[in-house]
Protein backbone atom coordinates (compact mmCIF):
# COMPACT_ATOMS: atom_id res chain seq x y z
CA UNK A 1 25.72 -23.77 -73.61
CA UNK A 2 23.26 -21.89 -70.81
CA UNK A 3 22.92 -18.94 -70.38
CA UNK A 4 21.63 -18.40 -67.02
CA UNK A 5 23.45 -15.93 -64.87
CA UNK A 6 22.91 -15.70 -61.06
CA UNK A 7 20.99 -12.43 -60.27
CA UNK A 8 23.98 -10.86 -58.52
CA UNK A 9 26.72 -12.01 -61.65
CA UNK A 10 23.86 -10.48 -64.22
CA UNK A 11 23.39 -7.30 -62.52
CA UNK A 12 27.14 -6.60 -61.65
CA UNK A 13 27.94 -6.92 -65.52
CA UNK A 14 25.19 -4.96 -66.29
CA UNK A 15 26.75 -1.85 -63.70
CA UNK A 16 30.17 -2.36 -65.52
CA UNK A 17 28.81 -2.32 -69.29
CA UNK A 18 28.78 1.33 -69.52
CA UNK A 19 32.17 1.88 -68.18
CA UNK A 20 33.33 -0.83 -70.58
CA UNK A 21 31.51 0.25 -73.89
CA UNK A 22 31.04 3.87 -73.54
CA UNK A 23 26.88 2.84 -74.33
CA UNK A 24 24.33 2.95 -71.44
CA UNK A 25 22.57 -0.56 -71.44
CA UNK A 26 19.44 1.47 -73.03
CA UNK A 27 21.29 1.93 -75.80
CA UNK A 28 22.58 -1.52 -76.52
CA UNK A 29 18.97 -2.83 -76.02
CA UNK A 30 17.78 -0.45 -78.56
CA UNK A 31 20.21 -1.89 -80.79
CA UNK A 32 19.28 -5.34 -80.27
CA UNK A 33 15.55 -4.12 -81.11
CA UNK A 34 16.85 -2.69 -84.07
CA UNK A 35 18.70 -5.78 -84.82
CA UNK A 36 18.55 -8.29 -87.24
CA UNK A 37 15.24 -10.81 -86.18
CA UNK A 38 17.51 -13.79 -84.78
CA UNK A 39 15.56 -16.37 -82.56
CA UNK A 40 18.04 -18.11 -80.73
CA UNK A 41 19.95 -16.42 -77.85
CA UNK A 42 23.64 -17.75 -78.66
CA UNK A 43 22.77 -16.10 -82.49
CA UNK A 44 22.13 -12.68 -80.72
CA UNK A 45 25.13 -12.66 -78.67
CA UNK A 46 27.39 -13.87 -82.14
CA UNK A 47 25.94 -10.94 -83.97
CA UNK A 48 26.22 -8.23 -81.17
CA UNK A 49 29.92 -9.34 -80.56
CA UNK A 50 30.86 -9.45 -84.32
CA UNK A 51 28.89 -6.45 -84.88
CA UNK A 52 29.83 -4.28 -82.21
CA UNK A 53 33.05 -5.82 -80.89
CA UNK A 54 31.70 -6.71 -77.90
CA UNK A 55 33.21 -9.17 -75.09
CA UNK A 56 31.31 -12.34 -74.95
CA UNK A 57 30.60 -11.72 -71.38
CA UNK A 58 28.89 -8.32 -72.30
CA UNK A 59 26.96 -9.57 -74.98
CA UNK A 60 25.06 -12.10 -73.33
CA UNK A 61 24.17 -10.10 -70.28
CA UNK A 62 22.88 -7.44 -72.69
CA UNK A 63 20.89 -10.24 -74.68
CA UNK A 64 19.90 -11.90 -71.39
CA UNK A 65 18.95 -8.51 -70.30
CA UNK A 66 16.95 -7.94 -73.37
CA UNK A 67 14.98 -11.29 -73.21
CA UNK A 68 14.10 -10.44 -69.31
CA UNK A 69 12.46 -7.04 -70.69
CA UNK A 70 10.91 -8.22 -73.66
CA UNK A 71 9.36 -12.00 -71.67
CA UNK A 72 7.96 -8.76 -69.00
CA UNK A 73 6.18 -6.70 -71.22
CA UNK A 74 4.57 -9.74 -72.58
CA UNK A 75 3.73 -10.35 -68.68
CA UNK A 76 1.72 -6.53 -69.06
């Protein structure tokens, strides 16, 4: 399954995660940091869902979100 989201679709569910999970998107990237070391991006959204009860939509924009940030500051 892909994961790619169009710009516009990722950023929108980015502006709603808050309002849905009470957690600023900060926070749930911190978690994924502090996360279990899982490679594959469809392993990271399982584990953030089951862990955190998350929606699947939710999920993999914060993942995607959180590969973006991490593939830029290997950019730096």
């Amino acid at each position: 399954m892909s994961h790619v989201l169009s710009e516009e679709t990722h950023r929108n569910m980015l502006a709603r995660i808050p309002h849905c999970t009470g957690r600023e998107i900060s926070d749930w990237l911190r978690t994924v940091d502090e996360g279990p070391a899982l490679f594959r991006f469809e392993e990271k959204v399982s584990w953030l869902r089951a862990e955190h009860n998350l929606a699947y939509g939710h999920a993999k924009a914060i993942i995607h979100e959180y590969d973006l940030r991490r593939a830029a500051r290997k950019l730096l």
